[in-house]
N, C-alpha and C. Protein backbone atom coordinates (compact mmCIF):
# COMPACT_ATOMS: atom_id res chain seq x y z
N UNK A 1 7.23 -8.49 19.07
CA UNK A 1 6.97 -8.00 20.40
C UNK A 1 8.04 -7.04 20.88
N UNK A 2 9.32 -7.23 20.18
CA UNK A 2 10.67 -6.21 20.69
C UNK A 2 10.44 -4.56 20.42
N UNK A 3 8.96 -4.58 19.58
CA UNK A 3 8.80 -3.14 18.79
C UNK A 3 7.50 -2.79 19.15
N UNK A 4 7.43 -3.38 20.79
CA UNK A 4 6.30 -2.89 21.48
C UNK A 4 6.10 -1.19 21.65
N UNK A 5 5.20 -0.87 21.58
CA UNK A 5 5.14 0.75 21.57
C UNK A 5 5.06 0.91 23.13
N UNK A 6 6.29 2.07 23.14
CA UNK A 6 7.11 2.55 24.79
C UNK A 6 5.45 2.69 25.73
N UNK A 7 4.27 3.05 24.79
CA UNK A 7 3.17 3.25 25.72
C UNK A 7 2.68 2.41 26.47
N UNK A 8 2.76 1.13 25.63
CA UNK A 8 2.27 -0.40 26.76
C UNK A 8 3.26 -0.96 27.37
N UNK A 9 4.79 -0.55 27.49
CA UNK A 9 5.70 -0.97 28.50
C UNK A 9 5.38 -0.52 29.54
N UNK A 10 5.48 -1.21 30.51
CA UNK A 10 5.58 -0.79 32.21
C UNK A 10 6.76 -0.31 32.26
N UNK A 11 6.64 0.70 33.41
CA UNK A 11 7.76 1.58 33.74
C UNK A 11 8.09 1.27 35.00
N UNK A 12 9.49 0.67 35.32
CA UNK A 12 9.74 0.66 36.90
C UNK A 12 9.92 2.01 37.42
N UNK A 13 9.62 1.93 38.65
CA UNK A 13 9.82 3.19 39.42
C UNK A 13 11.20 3.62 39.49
N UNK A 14 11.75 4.75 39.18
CA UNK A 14 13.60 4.89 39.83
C UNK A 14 13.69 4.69 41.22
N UNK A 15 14.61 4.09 42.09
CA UNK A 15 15.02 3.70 43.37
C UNK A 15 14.84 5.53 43.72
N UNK A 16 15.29 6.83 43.44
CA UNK A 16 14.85 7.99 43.99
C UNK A 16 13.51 8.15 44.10
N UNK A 17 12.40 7.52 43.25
CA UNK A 17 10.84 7.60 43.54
C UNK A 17 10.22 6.79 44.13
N UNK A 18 10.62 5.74 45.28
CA UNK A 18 10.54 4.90 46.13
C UNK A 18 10.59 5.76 47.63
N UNK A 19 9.64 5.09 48.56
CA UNK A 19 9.90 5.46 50.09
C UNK A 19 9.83 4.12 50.52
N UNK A 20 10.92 4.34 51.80
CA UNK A 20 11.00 2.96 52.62
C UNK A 20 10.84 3.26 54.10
N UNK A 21 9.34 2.69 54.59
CA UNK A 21 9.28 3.02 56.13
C UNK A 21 10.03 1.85 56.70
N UNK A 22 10.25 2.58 57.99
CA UNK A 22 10.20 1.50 59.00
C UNK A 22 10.07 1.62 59.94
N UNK A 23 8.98 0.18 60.29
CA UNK A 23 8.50 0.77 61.60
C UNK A 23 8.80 -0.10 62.92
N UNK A 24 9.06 0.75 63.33
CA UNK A 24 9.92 0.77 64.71
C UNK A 24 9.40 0.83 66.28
N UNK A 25 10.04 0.47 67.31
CA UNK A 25 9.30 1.39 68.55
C UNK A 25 11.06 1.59 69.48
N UNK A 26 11.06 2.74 70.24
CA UNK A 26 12.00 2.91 70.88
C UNK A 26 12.52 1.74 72.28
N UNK A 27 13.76 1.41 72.33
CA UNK A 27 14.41 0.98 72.88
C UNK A 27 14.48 -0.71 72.31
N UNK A 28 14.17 -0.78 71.10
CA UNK A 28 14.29 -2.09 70.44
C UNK A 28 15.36 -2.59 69.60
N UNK A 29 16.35 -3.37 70.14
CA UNK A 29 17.92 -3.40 69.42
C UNK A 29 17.60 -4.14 68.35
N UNK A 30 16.84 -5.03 67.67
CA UNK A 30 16.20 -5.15 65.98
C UNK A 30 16.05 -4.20 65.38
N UNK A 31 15.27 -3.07 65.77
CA UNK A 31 14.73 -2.19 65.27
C UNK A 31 16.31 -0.77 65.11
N UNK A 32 16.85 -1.29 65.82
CA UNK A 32 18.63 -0.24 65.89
C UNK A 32 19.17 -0.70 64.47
N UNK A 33 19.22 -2.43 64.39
CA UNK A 33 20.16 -2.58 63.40
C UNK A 33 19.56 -2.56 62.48
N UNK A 34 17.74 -2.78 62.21
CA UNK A 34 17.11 -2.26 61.04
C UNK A 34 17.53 -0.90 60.27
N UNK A 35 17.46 -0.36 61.23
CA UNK A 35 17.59 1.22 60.85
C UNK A 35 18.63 1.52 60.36
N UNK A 36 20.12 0.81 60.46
CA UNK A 36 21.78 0.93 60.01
C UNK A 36 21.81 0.31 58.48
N UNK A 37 20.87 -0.41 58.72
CA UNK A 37 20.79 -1.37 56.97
C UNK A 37 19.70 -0.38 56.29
N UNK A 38 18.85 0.12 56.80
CA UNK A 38 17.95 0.92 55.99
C UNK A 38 18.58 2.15 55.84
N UNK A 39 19.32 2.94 56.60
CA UNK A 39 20.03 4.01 56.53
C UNK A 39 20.67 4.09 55.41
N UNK A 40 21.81 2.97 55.10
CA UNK A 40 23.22 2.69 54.64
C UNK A 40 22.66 2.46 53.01
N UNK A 41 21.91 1.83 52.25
CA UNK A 41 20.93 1.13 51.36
C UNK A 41 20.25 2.47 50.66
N UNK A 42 19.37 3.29 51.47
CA UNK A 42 18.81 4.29 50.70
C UNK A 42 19.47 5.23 50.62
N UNK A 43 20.77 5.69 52.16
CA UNK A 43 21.86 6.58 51.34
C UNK A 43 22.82 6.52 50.08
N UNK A 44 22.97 4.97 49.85
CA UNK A 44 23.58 4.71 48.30
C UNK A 44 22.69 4.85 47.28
N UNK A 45 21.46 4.74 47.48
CA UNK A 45 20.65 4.76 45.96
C UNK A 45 19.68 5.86 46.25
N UNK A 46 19.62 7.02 47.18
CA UNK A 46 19.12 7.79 47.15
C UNK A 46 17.73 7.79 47.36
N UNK A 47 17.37 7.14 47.73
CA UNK A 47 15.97 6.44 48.10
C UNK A 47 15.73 7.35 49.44
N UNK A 48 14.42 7.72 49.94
CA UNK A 48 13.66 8.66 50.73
C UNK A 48 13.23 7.24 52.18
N UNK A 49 13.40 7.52 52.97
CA UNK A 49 12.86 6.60 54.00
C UNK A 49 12.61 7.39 55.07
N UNK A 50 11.88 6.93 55.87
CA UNK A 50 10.91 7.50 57.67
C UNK A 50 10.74 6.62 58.71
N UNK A 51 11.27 6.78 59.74
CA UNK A 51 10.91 6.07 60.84
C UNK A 51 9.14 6.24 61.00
N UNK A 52 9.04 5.19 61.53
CA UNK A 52 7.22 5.10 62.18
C UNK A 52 7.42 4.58 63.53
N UNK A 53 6.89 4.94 64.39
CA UNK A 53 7.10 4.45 65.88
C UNK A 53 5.63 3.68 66.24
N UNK A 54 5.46 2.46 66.42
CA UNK A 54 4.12 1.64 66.52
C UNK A 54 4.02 2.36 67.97
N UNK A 55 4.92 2.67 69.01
CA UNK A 55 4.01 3.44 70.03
C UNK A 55 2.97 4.84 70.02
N UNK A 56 3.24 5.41 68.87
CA UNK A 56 2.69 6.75 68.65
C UNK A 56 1.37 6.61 67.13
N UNK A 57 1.35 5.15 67.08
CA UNK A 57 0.40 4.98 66.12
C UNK A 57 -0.33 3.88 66.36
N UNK A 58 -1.43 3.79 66.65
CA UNK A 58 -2.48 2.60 66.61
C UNK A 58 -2.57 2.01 65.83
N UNK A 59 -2.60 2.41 64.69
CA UNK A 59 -3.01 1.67 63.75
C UNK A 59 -1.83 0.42 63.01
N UNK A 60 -0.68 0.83 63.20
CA UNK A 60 0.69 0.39 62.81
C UNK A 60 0.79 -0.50 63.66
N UNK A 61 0.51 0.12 65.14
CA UNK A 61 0.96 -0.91 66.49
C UNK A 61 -0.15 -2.70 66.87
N UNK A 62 -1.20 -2.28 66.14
CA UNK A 62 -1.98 -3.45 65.87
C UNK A 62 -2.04 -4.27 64.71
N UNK A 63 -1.37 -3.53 63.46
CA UNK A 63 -0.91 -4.46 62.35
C UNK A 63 0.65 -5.01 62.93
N UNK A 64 1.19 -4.53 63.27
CA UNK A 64 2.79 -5.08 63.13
C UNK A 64 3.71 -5.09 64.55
N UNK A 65 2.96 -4.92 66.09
CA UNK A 65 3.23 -5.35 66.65
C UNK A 65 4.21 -6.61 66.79
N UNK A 66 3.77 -7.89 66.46
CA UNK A 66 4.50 -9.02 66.69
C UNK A 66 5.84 -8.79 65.43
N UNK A 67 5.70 -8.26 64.73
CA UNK A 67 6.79 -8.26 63.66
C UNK A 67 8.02 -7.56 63.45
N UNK A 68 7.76 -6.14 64.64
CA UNK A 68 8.79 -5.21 64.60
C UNK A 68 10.46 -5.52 64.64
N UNK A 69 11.24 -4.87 64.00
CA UNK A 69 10.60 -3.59 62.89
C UNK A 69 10.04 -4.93 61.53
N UNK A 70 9.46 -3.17 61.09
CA UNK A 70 8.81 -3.81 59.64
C UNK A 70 9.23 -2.90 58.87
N UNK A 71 9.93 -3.11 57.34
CA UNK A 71 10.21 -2.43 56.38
C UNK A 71 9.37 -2.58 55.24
N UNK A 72 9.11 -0.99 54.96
CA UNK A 72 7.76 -0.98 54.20
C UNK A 72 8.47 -0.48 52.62
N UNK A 73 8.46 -1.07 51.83
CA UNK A 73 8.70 -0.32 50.44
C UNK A 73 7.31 0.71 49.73
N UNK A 74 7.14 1.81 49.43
CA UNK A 74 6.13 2.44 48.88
C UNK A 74 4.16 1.73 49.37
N UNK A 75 4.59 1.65 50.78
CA UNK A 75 3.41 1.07 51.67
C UNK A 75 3.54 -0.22 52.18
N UNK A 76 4.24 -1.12 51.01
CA UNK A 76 3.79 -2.78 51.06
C UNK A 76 5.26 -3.31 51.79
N UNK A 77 4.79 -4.50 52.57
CA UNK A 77 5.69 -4.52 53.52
C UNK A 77 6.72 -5.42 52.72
N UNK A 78 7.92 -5.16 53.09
CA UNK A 78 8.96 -5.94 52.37
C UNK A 78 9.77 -7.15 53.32
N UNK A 79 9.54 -6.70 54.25
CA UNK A 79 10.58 -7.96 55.57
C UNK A 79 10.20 -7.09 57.06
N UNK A 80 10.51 -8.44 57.85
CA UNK A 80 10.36 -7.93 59.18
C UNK A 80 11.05 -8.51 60.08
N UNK A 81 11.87 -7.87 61.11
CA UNK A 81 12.52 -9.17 62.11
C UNK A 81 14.01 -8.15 61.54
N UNK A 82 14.50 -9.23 60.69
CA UNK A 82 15.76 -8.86 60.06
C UNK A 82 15.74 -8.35 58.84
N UNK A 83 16.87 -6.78 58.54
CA UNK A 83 17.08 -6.26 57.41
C UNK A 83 18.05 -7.26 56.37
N UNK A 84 17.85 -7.84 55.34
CA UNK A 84 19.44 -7.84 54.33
C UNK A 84 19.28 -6.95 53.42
N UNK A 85 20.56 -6.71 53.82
CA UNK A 85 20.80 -5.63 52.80
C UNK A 85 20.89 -5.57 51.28
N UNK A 86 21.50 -7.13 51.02
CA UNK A 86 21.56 -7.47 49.64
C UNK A 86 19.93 -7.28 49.05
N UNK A 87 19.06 -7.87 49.77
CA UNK A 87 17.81 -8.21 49.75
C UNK A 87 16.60 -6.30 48.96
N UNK A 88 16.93 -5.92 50.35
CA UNK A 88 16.59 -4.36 50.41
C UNK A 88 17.13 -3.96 49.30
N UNK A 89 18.19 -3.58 48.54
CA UNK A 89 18.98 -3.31 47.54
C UNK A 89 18.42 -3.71 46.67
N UNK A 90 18.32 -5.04 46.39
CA UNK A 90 17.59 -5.16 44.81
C UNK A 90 16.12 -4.98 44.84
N UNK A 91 15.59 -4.92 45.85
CA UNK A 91 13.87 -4.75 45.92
C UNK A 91 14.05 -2.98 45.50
N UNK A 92 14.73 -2.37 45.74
CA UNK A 92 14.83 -0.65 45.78
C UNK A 92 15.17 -0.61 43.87
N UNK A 93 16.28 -1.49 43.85
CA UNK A 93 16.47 -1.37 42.36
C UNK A 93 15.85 -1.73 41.21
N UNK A 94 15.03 -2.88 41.69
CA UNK A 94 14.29 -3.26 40.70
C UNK A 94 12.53 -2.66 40.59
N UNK A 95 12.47 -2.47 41.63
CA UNK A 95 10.73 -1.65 41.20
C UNK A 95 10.11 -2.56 41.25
């Protein structure tokens, strides 16, 4: 099995071909210190991330209302409430 052909290995994604939303709404101090751990995390591994504001989106603001913020890895939600960073970090690194 060690001399599997590279074609049927899965390929993790590189932490640079990852996006991490988060979604947010203004004047929310969760959503402040989300953003310092999501900031700090994808500026070390180079990772692409976007604020989403559930006030300027319906569709966001009726999924994730009660949860804000919500951190989204490549769509799928990864945590909500509170960022760790340790946490965020290896989810980015490992694919």
């Amino acid at each position: 099995m060690a001399d599997m052909s590279p074609l049927f290995r899965r390929k993790s994604p590189s932490p640079q071909d990852r996006i991490v939303t988060l979604v947010r709404k203004p004047g929310c101090h969760l959503c402040d210190d989300a953003q310092r751990v999501v900031e700090k995390v994808c500026d070390e591994l180079g990772v692409s991330w976007e604020p989403r504001d559930i006030t300027e989106d319906q569709q966001l603001h009726d999924r994730y209302w009660e949860q804000i913020p919500v951190v989204l890895i490549d769509g799928e939600q990864h945590t909500f409430w509170r960022v760790n960073e340790e946490r965020l970090r290896k989810a980015l690194a490992s694919g």
